[in-house]
C-alpha atoms as a PDB file:
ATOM      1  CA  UNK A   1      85.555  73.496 126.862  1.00  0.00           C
ATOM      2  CA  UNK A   2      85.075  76.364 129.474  1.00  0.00           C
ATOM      3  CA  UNK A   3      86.705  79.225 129.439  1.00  0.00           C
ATOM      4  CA  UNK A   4      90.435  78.977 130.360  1.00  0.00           C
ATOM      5  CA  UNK A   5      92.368  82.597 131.920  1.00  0.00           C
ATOM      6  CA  UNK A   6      96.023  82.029 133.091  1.00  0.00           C
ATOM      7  CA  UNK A   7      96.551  83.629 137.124  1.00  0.00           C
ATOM      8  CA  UNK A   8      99.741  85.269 135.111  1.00  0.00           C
ATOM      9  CA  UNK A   9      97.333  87.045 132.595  1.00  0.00           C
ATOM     10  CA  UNK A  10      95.915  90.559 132.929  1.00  0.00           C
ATOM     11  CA  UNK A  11      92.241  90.783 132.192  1.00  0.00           C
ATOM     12  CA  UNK A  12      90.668  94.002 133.442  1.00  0.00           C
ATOM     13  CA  UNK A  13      87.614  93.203 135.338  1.00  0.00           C
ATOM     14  CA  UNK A  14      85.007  95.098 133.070  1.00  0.00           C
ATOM     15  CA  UNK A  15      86.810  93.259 130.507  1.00  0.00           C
ATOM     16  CA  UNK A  16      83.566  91.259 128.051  1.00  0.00           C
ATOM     17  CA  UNK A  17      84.948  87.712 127.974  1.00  0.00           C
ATOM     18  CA  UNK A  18      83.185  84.778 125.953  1.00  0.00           C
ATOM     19  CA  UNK A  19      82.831  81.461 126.405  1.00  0.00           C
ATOM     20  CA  UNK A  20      85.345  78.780 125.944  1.00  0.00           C
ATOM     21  CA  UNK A  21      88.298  81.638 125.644  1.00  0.00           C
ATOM     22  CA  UNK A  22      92.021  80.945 126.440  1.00  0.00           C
ATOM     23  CA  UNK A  23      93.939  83.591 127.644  1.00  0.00           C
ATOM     24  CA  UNK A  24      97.549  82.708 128.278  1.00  0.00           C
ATOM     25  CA  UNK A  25     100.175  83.438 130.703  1.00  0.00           C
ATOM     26  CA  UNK A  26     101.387  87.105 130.038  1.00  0.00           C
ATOM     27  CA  UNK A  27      98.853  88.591 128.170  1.00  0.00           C
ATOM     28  CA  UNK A  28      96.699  91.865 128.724  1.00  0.00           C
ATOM     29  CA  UNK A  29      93.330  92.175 128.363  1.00  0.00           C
ATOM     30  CA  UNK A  30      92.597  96.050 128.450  1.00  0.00           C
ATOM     31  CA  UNK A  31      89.373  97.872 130.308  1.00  0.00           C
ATOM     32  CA  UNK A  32      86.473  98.090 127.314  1.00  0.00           C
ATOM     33  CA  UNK A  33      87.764  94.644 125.900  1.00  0.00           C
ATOM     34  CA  UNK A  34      84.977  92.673 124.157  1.00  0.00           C
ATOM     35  CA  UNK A  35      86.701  88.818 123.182  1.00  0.00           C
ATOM     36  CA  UNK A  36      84.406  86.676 121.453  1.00  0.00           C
ATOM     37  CA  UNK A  37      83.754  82.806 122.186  1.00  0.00           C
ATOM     38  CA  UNK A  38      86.269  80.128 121.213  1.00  0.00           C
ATOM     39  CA  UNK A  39      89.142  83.293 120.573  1.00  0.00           C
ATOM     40  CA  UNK A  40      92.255  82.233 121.933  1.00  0.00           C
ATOM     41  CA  UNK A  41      95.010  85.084 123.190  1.00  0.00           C
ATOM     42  CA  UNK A  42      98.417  83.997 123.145  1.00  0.00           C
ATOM     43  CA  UNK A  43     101.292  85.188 125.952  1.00  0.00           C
ATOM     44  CA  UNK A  44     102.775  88.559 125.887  1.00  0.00           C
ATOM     45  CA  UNK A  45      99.912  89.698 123.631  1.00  0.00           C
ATOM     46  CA  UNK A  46      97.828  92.831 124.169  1.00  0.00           C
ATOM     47  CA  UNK A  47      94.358  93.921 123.339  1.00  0.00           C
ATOM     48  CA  UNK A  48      93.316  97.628 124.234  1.00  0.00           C
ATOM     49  CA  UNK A  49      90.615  99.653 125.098  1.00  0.00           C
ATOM     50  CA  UNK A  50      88.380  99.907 122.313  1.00  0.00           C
ATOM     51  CA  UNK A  51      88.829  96.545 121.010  1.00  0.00           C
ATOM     52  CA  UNK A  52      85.880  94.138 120.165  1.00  0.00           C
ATOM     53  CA  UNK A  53      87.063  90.271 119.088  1.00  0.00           C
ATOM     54  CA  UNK A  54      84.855  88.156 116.972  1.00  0.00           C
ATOM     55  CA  UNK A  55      84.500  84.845 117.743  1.00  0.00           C
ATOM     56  CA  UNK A  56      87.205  81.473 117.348  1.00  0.00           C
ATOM     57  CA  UNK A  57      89.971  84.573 116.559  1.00  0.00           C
ATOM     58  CA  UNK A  58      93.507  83.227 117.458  1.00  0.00           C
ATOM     59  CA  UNK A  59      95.798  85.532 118.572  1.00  0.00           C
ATOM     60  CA  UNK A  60      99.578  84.834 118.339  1.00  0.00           C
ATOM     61  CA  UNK A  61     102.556  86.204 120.891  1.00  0.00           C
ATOM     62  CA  UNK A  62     103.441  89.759 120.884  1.00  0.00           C
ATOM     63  CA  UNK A  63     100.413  91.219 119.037  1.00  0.00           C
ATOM     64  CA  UNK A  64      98.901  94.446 119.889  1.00  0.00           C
ATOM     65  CA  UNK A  65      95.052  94.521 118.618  1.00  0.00           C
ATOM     66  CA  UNK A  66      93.439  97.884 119.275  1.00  0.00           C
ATOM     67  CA  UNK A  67      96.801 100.092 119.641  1.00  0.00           C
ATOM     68  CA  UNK A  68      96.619 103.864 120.299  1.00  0.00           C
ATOM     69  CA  UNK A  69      96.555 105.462 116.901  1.00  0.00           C
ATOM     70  CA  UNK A  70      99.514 106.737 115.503  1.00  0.00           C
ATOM     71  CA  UNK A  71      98.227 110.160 114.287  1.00  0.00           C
ATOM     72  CA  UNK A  72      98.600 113.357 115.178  1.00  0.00           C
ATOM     73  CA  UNK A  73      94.317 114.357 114.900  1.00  0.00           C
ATOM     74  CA  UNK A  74      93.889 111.925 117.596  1.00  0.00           C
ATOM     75  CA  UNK A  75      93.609 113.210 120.930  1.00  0.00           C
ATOM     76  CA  UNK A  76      92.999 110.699 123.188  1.00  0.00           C
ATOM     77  CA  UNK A  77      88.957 110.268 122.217  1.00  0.00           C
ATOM     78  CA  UNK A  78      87.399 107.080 123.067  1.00  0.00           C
ATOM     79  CA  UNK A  79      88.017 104.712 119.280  1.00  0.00           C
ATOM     80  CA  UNK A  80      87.320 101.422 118.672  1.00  0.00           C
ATOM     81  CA  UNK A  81      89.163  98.468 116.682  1.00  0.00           C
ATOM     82  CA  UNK A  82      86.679  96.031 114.949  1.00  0.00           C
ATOM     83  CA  UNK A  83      87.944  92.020 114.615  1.00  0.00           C
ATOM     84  CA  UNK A  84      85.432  89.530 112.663  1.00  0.00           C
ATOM     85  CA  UNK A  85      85.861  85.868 113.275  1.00  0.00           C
ATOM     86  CA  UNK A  86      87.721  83.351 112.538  1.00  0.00           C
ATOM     87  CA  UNK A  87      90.951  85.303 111.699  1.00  0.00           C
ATOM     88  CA  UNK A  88      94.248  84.303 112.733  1.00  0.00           C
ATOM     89  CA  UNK A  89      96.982  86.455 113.503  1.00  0.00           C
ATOM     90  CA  UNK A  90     100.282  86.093 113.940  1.00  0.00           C
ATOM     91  CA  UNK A  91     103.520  87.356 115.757  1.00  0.00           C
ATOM     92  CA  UNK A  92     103.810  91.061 116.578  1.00  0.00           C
ATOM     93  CA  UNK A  93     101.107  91.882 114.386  1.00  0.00           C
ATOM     94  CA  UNK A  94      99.936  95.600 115.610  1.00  0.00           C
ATOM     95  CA  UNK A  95      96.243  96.655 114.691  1.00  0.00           C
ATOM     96  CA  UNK A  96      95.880 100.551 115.702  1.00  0.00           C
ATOM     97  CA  UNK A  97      92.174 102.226 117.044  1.00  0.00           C
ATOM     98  CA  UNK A  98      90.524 104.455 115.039  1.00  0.00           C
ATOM     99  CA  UNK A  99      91.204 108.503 115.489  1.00  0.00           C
ATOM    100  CA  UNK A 100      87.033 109.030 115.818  1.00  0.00           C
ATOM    101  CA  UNK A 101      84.426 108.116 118.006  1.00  0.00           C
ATOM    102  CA  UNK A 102      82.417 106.731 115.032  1.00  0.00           C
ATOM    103  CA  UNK A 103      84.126 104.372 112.576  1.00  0.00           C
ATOM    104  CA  UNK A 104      87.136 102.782 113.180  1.00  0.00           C
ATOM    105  CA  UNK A 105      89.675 100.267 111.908  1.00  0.00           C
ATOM    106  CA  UNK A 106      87.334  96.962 110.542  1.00  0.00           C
ATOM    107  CA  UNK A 107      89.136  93.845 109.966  1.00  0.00           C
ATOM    108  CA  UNK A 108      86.582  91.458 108.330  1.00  0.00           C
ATOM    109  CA  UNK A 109      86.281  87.459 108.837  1.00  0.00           C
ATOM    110  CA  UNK A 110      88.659  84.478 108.468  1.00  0.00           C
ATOM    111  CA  UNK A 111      91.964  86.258 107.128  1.00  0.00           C
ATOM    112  CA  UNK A 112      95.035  85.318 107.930  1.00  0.00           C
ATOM    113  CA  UNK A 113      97.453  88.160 108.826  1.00  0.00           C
ATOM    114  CA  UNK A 114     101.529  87.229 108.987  1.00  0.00           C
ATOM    115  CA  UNK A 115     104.090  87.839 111.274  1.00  0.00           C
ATOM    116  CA  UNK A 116     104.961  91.528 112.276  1.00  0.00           C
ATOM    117  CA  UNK A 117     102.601  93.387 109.969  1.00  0.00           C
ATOM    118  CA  UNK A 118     100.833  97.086 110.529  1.00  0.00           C
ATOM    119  CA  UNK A 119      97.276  98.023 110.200  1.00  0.00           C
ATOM    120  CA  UNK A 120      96.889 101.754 110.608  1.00  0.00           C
ATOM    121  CA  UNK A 121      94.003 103.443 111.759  1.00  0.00           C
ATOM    122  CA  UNK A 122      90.640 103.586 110.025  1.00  0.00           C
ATOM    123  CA  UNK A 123      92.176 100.968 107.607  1.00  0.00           C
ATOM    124  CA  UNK A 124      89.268  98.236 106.753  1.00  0.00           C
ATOM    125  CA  UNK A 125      90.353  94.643 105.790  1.00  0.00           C
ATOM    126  CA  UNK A 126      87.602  92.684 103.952  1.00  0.00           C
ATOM    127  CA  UNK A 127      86.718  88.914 104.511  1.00  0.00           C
ATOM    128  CA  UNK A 128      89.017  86.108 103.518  1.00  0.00           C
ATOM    129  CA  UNK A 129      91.835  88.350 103.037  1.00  0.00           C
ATOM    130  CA  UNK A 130      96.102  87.615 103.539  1.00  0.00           C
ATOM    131  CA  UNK A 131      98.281  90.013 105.198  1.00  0.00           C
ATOM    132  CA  UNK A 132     102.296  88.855 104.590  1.00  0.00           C
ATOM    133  CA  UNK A 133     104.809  88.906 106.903  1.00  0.00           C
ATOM    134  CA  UNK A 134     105.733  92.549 107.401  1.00  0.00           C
ATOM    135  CA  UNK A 135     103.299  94.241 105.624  1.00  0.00           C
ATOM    136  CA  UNK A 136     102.380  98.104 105.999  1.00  0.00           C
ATOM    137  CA  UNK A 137      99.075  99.449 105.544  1.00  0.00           C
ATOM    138  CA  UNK A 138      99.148 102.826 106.355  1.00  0.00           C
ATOM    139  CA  UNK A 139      95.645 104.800 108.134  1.00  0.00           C
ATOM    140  CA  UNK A 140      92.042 104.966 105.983  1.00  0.00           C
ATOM    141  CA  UNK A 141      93.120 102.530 103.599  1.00  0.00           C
ATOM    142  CA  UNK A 142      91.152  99.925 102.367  1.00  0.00           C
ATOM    143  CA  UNK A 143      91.227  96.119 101.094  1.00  0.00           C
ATOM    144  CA  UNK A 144      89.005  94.029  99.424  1.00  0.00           C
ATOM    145  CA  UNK A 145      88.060  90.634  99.654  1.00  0.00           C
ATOM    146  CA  UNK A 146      90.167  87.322  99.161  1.00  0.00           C
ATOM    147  CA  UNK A 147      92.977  89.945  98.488  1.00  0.00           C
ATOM    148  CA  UNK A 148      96.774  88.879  99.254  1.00  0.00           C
ATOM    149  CA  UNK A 149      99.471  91.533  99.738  1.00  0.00           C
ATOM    150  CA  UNK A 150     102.528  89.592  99.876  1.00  0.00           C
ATOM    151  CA  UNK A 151     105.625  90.148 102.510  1.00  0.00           C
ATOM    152  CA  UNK A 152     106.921  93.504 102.529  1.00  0.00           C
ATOM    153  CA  UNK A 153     104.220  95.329 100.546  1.00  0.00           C
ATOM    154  CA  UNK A 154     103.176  98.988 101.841  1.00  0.00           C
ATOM    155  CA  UNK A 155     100.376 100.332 101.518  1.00  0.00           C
ATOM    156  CA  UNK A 156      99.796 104.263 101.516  1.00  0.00           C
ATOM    157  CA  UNK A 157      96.814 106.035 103.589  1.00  0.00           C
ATOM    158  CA  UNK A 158      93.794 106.554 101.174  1.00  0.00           C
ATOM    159  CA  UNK A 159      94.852 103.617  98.919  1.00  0.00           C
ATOM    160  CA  UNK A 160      91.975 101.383  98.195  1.00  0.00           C
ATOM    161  CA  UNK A 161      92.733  97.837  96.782  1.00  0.00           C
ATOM    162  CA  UNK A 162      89.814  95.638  95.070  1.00  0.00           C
ATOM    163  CA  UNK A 163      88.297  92.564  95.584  1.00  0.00           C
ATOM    164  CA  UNK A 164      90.469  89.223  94.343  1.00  0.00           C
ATOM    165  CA  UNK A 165      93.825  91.197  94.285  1.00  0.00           C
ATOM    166  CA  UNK A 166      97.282  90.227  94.228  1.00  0.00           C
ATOM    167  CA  UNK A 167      99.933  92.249  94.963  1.00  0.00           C
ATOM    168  CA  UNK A 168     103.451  90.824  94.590  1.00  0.00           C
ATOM    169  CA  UNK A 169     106.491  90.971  97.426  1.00  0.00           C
ATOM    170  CA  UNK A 170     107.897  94.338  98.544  1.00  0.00           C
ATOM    171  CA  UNK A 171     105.613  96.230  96.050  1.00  0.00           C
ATOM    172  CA  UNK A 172     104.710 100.345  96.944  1.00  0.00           C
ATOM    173  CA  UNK A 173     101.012 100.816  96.476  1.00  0.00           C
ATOM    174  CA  UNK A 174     100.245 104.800  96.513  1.00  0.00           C
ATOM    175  CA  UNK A 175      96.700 104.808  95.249  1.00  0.00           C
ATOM    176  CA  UNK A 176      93.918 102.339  94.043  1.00  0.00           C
ATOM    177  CA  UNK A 177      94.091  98.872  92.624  1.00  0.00           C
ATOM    178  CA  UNK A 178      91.360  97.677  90.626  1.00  0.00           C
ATOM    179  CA  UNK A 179      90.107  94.451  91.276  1.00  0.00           C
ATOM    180  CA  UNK A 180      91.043  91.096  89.910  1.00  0.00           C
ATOM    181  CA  UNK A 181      94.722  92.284  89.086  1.00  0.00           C
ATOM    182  CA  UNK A 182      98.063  91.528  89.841  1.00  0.00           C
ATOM    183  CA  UNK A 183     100.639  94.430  90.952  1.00  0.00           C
ATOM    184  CA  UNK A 184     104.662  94.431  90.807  1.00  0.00           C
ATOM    185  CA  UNK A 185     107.301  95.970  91.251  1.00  0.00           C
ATOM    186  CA  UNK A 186     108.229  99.448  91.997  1.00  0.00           C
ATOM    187  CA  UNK A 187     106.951 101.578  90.671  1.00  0.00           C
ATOM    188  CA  UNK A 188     104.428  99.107  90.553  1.00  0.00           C
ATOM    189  CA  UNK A 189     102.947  98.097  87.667  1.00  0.00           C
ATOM    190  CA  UNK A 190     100.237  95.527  85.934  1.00  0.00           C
ATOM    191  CA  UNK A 191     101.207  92.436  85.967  1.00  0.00           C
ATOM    192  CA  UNK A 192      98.320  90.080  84.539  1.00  0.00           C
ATOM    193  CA  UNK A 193      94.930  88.631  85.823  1.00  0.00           C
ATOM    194  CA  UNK A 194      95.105  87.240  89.062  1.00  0.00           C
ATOM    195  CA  UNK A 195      93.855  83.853  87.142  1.00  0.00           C
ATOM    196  CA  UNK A 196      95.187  81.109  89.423  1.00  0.00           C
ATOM    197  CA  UNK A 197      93.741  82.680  92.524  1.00  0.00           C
ATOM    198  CA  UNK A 198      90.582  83.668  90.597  1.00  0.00           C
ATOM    199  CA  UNK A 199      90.164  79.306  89.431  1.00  0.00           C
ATOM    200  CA  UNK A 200      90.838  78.539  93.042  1.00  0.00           C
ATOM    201  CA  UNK A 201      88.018  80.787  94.177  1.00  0.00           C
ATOM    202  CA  UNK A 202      85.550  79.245  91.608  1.00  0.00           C
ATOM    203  CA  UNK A 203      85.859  81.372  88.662  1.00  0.00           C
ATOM    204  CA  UNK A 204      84.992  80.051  85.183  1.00  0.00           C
ATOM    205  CA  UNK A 205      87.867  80.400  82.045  1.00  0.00           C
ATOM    206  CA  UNK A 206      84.889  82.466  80.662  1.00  0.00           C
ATOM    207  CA  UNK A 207      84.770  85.059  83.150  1.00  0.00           C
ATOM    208  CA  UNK A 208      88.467  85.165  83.397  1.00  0.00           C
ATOM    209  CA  UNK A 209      88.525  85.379  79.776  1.00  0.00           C
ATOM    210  CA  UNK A 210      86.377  88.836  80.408  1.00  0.00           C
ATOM    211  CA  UNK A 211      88.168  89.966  83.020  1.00  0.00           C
ATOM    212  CA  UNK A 212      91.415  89.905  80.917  1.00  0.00           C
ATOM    213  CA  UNK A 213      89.768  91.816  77.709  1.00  0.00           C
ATOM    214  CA  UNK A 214      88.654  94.927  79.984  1.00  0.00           C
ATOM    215  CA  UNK A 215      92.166  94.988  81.587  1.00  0.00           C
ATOM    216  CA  UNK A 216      93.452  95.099  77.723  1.00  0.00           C
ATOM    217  CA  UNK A 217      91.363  97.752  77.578  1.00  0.00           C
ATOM    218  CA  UNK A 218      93.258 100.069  80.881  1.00  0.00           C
ATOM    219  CA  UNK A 219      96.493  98.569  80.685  1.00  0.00           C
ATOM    220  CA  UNK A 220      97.685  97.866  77.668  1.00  0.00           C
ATOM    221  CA  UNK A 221      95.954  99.736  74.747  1.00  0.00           C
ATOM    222  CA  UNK A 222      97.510 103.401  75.123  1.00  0.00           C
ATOM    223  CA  UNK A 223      94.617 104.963  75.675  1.00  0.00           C
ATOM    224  CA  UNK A 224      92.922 107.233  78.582  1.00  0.00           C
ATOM    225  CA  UNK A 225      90.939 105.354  81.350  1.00  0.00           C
ATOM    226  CA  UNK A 226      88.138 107.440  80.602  1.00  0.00           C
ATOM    227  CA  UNK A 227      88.254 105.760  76.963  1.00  0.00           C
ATOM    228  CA  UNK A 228      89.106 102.549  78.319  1.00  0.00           C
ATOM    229  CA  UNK A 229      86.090 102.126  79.842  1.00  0.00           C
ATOM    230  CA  UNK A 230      84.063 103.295  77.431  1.00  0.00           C
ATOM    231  CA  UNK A 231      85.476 100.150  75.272  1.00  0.00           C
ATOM    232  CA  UNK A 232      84.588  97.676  78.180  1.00  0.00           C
ATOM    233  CA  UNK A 233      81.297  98.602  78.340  1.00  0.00           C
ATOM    234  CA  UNK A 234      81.361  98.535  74.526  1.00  0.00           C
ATOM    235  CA  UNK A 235      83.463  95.015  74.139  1.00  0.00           C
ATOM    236  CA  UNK A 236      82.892  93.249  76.998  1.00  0.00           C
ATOM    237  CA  UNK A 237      80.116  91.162  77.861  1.00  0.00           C
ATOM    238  CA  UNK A 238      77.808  92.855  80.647  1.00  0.00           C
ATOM    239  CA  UNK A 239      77.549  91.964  84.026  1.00  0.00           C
ATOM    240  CA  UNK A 240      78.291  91.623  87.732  1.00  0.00           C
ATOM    241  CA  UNK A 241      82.328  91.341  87.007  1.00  0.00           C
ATOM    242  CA  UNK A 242      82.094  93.630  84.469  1.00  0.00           C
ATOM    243  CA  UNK A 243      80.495  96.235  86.819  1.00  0.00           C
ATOM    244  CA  UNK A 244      82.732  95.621  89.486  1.00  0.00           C
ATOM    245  CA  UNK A 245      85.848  96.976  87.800  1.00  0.00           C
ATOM    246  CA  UNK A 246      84.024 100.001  85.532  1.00  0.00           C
ATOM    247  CA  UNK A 247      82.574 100.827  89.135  1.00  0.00           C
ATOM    248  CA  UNK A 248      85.204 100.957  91.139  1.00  0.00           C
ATOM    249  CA  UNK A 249      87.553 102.736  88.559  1.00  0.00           C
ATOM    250  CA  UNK A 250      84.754 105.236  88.334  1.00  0.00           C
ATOM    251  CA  UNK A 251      84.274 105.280  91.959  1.00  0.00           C
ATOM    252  CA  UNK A 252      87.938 106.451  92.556  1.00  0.00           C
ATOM    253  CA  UNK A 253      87.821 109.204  89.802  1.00  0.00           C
ATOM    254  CA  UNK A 254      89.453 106.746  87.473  1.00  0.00           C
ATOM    255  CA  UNK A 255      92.600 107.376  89.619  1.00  0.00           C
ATOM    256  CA  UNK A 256      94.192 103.746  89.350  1.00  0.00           C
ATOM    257  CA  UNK A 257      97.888 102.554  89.850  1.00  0.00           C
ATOM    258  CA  UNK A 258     100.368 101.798  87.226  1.00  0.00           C
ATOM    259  CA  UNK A 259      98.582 104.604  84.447  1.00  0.00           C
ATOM    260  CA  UNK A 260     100.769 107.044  83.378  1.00  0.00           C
ATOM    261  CA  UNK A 261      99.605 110.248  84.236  1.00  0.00           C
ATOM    262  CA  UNK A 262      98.343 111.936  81.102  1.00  0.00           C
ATOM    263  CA  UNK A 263      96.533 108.765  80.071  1.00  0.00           C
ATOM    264  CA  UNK A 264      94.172 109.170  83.871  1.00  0.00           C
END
């Protein structure tokens, strides 16, 4: 199939355009535009300067991908907005530039990001991930792989979310969530092993077994995280899962949601 550009679209001529693109009536392709093959941009949608598109991306009406930043450090420098392949995403979704020359917002490949949802500046989406409908994820923030943040969830600058996440509808996030969890509520708070997700993606009852005795060891023992990971490494047989969540705890100054504060 050959490339396919509606005489109502906008495509800047120094625009990068792949092969077998469609670009439909309405939309705007900005100056410094890089669209991958097979992407498809949908009417009334927008992608700005900066922006580079993977490849097979599909692009759904009223998006903005590669949006000015919405921060005040930003003064008009030339920033860039980073799209893998594969993802799909939907209605009115806006994706903002970075605020640096170097950097910039990532999002990763094959994700699936909902209906009028807000990635802020900086903010890096891993592979494989799901955005709900109206999500917020404010600038620098960061999610990890095969992660779902259901509709309404909002997600404060800085916060870092692990790998294999799930956090429920309409919860706050305002820090970092370890990975392999789920998070509800507000104040949000542990809710479990994100087990069903986990089985889907191919983990064994043994490893989710593991993952649910060092989680008894953070969330639900009383003690300090600083303890609490002394225990895992202690209780809990060693490895790659293992190491994931006493890394990343560590590698956020054992600063993790839902821990009352004079047990960080």
């Amino acid at each position: 199939m050959a490339t396919t550009i509606s005489p109502l679209a906008h495509v800047d001529p120094s625009a990068r355009i792949g092969e077998n693109v469609t670009i439909h009536p309405f939309a705007y392709i900005d100056a410094d535009v890089e669209v991958g093959d097979g992407c498809e941009v949908m009417s009334y949608t927008s992608v700005i300067r900066g922006t580079r598109l993977g490849k097979n991306n599909k692009i759904y009406q009223g998006s903005i991908i590669g949006a000015d930043p919405q921060d005040f450090r930003w003064k008009g420098e030339k920033t860039y907005c980073f799209v893998g392949d594969n993802n799909v995403i939907r209605e009115h979704v806006i994706i903002n530039r970075g605020i640096e020359p170097t950097g910039g917002t990532r999002i990763g490949n094959e994700s699936f990001i909902m209906a009028d949802s807000h990635i802020g500046h900086d903010s890096h989406i891993s592979d494989r991930c799901v955005i709900g409908n109206g999500v917020t994820i404010a600038g620098d923030a960061e999610v990890g792989r095969c992660s779902i943040l259901s509709s309404g969830v909002m997600l404060h600058e800085n916060s870092r979310v692990g790998d294999w996440v799930l956090i429920k509808g309409g919860c706050r996030i305002t820090g970092n969530v370890p990975p392999f969890v789920i998070m509800a509520h507000n104040p949000a708070s542990y809710f479990g092993v994100n087990a069903v997700i986990l089985r889907k993606g191919g983990y064994s009852e043994e490893q989710i077994d593991d993952i649910a005795k060092a989680y008894r060891h953070v969330y639900q023992t009383g003690t300090s995280v600083f303890n609490a990971l002394k225990r895992i490494e202690a209780d809990v047989t060693p490895g790659a899962l293992r190491d994931s969540i006493v890394d990343f705890i560590r590698g956020v100054n054992l600063k993790i949601v839902a821990i009352p504060r004079d047990l960080e």
